[in-house]
Protein backbone atom coordinates (compact mmCIF):
# COMPACT_ATOMS: atom_id res chain seq x y z
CA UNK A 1 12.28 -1.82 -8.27
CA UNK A 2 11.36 1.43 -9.47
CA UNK A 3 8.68 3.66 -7.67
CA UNK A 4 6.32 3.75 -10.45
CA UNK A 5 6.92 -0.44 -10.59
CA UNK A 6 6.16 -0.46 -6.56
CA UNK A 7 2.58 1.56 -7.66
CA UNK A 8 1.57 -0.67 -10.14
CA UNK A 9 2.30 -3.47 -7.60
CA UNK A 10 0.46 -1.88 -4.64
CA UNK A 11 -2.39 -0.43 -7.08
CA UNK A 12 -3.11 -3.72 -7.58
CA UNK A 13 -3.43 -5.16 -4.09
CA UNK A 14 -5.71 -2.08 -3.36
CA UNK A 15 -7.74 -2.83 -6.51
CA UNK A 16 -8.47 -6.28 -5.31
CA UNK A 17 -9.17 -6.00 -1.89
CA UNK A 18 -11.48 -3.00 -2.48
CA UNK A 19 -12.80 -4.77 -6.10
CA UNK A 20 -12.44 -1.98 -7.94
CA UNK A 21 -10.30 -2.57 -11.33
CA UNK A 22 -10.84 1.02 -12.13
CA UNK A 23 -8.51 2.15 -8.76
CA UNK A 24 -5.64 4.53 -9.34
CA UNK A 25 -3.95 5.55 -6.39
CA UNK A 26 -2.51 8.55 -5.80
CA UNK A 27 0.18 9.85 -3.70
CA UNK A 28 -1.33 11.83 -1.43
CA UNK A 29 -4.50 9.26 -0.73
CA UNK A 30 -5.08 8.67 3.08
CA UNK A 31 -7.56 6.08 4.49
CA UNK A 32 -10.16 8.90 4.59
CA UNK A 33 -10.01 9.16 1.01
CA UNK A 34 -10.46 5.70 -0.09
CA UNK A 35 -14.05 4.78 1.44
CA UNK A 36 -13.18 0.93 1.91
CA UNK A 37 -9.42 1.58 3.46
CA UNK A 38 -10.82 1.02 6.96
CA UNK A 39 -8.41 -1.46 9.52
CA UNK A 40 -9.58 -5.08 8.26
CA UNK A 41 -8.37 -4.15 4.98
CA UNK A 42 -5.37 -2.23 5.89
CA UNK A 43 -4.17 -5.34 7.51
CA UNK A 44 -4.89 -7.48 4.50
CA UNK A 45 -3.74 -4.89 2.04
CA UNK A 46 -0.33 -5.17 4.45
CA UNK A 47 0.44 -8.70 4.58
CA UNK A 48 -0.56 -9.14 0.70
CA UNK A 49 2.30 -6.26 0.16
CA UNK A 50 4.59 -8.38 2.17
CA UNK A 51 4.32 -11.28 0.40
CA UNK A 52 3.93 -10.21 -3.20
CA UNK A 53 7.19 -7.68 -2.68
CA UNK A 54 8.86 -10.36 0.00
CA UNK A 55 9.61 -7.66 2.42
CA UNK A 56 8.30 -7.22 6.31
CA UNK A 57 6.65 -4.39 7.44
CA UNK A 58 6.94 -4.02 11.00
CA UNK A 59 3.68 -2.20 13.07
CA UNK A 60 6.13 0.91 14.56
CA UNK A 61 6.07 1.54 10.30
CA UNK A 62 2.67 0.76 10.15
CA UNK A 63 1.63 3.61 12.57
CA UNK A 64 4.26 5.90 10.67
CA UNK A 65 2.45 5.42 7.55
CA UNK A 66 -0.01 8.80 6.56
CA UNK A 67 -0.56 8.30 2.96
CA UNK A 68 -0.04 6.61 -0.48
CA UNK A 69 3.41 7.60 -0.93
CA UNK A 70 4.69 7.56 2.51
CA UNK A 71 3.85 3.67 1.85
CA UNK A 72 5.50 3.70 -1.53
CA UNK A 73 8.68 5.52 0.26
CA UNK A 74 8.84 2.86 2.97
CA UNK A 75 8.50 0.02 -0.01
CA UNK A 76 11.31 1.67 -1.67
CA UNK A 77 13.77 1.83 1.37
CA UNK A 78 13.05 -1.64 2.18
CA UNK A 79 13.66 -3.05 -1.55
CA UNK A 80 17.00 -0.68 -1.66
């Protein structure tokens, strides 16, 4: 899966749990850009990811994780 494939994917999960079809999500977007990325949804946004993609994201990653695309980097290794 391509990184612009794993975006769509992702941008989708975000637009859902923050119900906003209008989201795009860029790169360098942190939880203190996106007003309703707080830790309920981060968790939710998480284990939706890990199902729709099949992959397991373990909480050492989690804590790792800084922005947009470091998630979209970590999505990639895992799917490669």
């Amino acid at each position: 899966m391509e990184r612009d494939e794993i975006r769509i994917a992702i941008t989708g999960v975000f637009s859902k749990v923050f119900k906003d079809p209008n989201l795009v999500l860029k790169d360098e977007y942190s939880a203190t850009d996106l007003d309703k990325w707080d830790s309920i949804n981060n968790m939710i946004i998480m284990t939706r990811i890990e199902k729709l993609l099949n992959i397991n994201i373990e909480t050492a990653e989690l804590i790792e994780l800084k922005s947009v695309g470091d998630l979209l980097t970590l999505i990639e290794n895992k799917l490669s």
